[in-house]
Protein backbone atom coordinates (compact mmCIF):
# COMPACT_ATOMS: atom_id res chain seq x y z
CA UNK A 1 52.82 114.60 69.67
CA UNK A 2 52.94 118.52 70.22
CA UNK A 3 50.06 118.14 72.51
CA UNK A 4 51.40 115.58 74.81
CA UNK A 5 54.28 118.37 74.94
CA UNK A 6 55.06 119.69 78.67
CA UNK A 7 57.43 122.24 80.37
CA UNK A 8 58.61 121.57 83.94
CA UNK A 9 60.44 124.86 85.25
CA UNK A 10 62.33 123.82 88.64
CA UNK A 11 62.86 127.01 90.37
CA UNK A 12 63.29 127.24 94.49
CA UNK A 13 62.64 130.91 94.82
CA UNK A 14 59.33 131.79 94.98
CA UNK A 15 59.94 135.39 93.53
CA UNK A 16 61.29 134.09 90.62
CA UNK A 17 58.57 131.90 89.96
CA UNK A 18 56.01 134.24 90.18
CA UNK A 19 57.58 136.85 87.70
CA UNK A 20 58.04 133.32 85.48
CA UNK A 21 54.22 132.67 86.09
CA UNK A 22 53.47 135.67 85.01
CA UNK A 23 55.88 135.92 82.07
CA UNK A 24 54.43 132.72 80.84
CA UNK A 25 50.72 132.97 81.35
CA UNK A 26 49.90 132.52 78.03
CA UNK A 27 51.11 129.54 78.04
CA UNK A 28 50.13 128.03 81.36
CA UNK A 29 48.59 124.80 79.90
CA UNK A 30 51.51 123.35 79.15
CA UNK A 31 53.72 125.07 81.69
CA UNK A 32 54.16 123.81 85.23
CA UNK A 33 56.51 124.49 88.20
CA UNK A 34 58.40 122.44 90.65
CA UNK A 35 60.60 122.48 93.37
CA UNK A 36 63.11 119.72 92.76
CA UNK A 37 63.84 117.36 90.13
CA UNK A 38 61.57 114.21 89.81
CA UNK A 39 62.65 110.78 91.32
CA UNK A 40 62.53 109.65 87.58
CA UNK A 41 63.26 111.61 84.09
CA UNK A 42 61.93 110.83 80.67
CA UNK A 43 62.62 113.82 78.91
CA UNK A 44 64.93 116.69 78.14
CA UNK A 45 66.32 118.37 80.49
CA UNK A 46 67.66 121.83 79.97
CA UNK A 47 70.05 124.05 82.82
CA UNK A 48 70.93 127.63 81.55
CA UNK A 49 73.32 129.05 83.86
CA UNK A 50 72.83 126.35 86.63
CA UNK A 51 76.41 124.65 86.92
CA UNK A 52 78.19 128.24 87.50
CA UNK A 53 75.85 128.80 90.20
CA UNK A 54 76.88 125.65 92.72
CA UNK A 55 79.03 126.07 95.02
CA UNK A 56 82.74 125.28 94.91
CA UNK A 57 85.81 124.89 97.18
CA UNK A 58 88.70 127.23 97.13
CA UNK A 59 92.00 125.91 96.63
CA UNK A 60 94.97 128.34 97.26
CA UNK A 61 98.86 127.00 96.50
CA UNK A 62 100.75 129.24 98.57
CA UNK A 63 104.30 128.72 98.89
CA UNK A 64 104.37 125.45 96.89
CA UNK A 65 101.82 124.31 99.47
CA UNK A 66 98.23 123.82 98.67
CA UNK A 67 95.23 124.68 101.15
CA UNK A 68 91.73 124.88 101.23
CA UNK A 69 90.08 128.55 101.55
CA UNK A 70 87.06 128.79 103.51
CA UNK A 71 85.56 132.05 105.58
CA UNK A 72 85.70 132.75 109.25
CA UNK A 73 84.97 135.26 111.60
CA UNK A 74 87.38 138.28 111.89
CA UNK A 75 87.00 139.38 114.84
CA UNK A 76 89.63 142.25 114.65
CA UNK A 77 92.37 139.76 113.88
CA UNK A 78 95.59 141.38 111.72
CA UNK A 79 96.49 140.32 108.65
CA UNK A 80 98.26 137.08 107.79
CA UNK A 81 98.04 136.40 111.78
CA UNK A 82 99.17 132.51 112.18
CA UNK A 83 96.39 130.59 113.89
CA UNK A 84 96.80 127.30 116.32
CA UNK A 85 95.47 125.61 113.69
CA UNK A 86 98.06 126.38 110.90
CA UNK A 87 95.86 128.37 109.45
CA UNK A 88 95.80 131.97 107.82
CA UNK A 89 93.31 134.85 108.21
CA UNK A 90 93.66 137.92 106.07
CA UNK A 91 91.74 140.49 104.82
CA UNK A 92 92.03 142.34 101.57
CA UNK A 93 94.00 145.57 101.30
CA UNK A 94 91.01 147.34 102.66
CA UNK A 95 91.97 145.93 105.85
CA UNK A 96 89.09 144.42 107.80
CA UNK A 97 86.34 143.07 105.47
CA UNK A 98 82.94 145.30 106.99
CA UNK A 99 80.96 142.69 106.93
CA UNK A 100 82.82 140.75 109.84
CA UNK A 101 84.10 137.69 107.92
CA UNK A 102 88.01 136.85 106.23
CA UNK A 103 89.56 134.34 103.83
CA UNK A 104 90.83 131.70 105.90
CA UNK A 105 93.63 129.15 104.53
CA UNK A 106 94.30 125.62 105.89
CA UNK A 107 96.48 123.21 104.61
CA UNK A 108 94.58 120.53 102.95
CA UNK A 109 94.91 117.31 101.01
CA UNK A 110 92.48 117.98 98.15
CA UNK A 111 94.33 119.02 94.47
CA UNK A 112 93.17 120.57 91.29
CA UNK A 113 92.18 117.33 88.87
CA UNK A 114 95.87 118.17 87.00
CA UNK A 115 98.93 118.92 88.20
CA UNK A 116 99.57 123.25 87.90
CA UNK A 117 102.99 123.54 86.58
CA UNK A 118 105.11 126.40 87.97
CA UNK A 119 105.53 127.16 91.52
CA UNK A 120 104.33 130.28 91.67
CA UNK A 121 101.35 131.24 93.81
CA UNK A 122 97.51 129.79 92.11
CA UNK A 123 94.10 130.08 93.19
CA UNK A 124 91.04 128.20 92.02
CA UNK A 125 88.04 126.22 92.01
CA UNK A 126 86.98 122.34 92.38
CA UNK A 127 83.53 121.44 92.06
CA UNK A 128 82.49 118.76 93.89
CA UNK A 129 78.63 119.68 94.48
CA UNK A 130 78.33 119.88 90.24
CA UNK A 131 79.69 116.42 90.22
CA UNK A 132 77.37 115.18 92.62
CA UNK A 133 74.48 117.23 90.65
CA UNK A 134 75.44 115.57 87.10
CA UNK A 135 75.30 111.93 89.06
CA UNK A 136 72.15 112.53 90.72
CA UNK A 137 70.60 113.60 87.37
CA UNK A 138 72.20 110.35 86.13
CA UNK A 139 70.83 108.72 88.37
CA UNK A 140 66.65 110.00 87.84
CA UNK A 141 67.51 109.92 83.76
CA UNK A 142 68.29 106.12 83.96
CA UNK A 143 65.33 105.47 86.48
CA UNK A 144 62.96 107.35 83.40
CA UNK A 145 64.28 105.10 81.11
CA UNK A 146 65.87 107.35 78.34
CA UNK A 147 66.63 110.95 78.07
CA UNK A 148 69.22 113.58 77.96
CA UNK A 149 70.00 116.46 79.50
CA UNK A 150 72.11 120.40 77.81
CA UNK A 151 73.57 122.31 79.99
CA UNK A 152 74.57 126.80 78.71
CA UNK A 153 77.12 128.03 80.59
CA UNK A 154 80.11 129.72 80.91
CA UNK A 155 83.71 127.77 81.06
CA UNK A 156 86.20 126.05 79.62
CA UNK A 157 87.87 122.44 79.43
CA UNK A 158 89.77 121.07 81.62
CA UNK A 159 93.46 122.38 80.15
CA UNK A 160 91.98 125.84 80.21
CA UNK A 161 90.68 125.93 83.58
CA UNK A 162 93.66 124.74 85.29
CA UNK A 163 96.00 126.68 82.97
CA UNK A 164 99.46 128.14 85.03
CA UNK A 165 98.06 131.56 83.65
CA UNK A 166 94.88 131.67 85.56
CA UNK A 167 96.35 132.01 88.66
CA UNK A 168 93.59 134.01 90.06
CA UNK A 169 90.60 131.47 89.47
CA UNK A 170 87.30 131.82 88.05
CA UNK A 171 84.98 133.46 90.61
CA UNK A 172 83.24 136.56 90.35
CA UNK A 173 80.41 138.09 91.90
CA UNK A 174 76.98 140.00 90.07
CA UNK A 175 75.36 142.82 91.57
CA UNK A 176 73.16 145.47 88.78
CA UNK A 177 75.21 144.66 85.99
CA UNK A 178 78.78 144.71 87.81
CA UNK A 179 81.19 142.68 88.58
CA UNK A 180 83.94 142.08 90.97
CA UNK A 181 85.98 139.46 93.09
CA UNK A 182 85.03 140.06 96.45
CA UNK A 183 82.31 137.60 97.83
CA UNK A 184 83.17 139.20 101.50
CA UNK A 185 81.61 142.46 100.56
CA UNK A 186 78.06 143.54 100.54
CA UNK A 187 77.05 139.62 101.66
CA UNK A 188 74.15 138.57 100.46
CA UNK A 189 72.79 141.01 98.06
CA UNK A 190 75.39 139.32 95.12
CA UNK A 191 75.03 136.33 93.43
CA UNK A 192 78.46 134.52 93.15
CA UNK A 193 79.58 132.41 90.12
CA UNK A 194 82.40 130.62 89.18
CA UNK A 195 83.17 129.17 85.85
CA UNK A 196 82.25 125.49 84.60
CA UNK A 197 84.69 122.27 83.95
CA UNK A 198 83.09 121.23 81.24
CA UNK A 199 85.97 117.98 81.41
CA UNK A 200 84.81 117.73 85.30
CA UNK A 201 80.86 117.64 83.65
CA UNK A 202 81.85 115.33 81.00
CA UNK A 203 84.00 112.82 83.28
CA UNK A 204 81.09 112.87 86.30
CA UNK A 205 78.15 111.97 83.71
CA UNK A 206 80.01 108.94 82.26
CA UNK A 207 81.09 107.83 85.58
CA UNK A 208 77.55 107.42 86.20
CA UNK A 209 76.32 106.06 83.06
CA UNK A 210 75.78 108.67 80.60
CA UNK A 211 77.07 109.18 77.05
CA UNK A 212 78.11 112.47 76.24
CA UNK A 213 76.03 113.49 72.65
CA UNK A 214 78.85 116.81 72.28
CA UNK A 215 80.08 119.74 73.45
CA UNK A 216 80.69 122.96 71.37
CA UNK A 217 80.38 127.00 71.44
CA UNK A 218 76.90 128.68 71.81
CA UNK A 219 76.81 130.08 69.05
CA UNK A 220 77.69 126.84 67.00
CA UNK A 221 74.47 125.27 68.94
CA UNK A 222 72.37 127.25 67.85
CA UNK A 223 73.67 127.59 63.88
CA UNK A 224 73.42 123.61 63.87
CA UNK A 225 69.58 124.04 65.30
CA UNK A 226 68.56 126.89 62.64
CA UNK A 227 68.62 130.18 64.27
CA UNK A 228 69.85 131.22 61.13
CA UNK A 229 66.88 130.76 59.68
CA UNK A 230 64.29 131.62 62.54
CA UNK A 231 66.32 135.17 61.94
CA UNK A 232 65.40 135.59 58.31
CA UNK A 233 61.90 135.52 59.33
CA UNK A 234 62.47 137.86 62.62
CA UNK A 235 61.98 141.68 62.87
CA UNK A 236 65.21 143.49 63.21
CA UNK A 237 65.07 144.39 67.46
CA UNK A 238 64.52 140.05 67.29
CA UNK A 239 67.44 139.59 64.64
CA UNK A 240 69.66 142.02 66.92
CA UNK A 241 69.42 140.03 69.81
CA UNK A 242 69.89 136.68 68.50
CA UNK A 243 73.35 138.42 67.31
CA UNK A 244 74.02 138.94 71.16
CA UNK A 245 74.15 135.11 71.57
CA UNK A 246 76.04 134.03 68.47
CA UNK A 247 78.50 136.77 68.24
CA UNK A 248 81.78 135.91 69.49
CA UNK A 249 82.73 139.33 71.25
CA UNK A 250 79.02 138.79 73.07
CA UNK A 251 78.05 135.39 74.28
CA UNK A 252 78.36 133.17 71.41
CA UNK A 253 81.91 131.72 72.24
CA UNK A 254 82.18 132.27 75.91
CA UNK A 255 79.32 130.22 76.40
CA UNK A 256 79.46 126.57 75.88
CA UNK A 257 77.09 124.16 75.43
CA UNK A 258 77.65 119.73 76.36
CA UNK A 259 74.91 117.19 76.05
CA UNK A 260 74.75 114.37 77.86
CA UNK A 261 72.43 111.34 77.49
CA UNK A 262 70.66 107.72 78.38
CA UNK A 263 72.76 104.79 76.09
CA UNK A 264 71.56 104.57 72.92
CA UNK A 265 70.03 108.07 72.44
CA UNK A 266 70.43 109.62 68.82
CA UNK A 267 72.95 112.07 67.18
CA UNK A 268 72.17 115.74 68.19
CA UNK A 269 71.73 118.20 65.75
CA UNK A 270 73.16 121.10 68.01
CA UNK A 271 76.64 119.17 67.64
CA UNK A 272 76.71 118.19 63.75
CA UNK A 273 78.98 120.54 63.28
CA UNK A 274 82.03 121.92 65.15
CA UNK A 275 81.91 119.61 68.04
CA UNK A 276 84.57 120.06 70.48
CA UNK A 277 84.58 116.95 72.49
CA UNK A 278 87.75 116.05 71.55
CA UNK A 279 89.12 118.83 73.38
CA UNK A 280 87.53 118.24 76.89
């Protein structure tokens, strides 16, 4: 069986799949790239940081009234200046954003999945475009016949997400190891994220078929599939960075990990213990 084993990496930059060509060339046998999913799965499939990286539209309750955020061109126009269309253009407090573009609010029909108690002013995310990704994936993993699919990320149920509290939202940008929450500046040389729904995940893949095998910490993943052990037999620089992803200051409880499946498919050992399911 470990022969017939093979690795499809779906990557749509080409510069990161040369580095990963040439990261793995030792083990290009059983290594092979593509760029997009098959029309039909039979396999695992794994995403590490993939949901957090799709887009996702901006919802703004301003004044007890909810809109939809979007960008537009400045074009020199003030702060909070009403448009024709009802809607608002502002900048930060840095006045015009350099690169030419603003927030822009309009009022909008769409709602967070739950209702956001308070009245006071709340900011965040929907994700329509992950929803769409977990059916199509559905979708080639019933065509296959059987398999399941784990995604890593960072997030947080449903009831966290959309807590009154987080009345700023979820996304952040990445540029050299910093962060910040302003997509408008320096476009195009950050990568933006936003946090995962892990309910929104859950709900999408068994609206289109799939049974959800768990969904826990990182760190609990990976002490239900042995890294305790692979560390006992690891050098101490390999032992210290396994601690990175179980150690709950580090990665090990802000990531999560849910697995969804084909009917029928088999306990998985990453959830034996501490599942969290009942929590999405």
């Amino acid at each position: 069986m470990r022969s017939k084993r093979r690795y499809t990496i779906v990557d749509v930059s080409g510069a990161l799949r040369q580095r990963q060509q040439q990261r793995l060339a030792t083990c290009a046998p059983r290594v092979a790239w593509a760029d997009a999913l098959p029309d039909a799965l039979r396999g695992v499939v794994i995403g590490n940081e993939v949901l957090d990286a799709m887009p996702v539209t901006l919802l703004a309750r301003i004044g007890g009234k909810w809109h939809e955020r979007g960008v537009a061109v400045a074009s020199a126009v003030p702060r909070f200046s009403p448009l024709p269309t009802e809607a608002r253009v502002f900048q930060g407090d840095a006045g015009m954003a350099p690169c030419g573009f603003a927030w822009a609010d309009r009022p909008t029909d769409l709602r967070p999945p739950v209702e956001i108690e308070g009245q006071h002013d709340y900011l965040t995310e929907i994700h329509p475009q992950q929803r769409a990704f977990i059916v199509t994936l559905a979708e080639k993993l019933a065509r296959g016949g059987a398999g399941a699919a784990f995604f890593i990320d960072y997030g947080f149920p449903e009831a966290e997400y959309y807590h009154p509290q987080r009345h700023a939202g979820t996304l952040v940008c990445h540029r050299a190891h910093q962060v910040d929450d302003d997509p408008l500046r320096d476009v195009g040389l950050k990568d933006i994220t936003a946090h995962v729904d892990f309910t929104d995940v859950a709900v999408a893949a068994q609206d289109a078929g799939l049974e959800v095998l768990g969904y826990t910490s990182q760190a609990r993943f990976l002490l239900n599939c042995g890294i305790a052990e692979r560390m006992e037999q690891a050098d101490l620089p390999a032992r210290a960075n396994a601690m990175k992803l179980l150690a709950e200051h580090e990665m090990g409880e802000l990531f999560k990990v849910i697995g969804l499946a084909t009917p029928g498919h088999g306990p998985a050992r990453g959830f034996a213990a501490g599942d969290r399911t009942h929590r999405l």
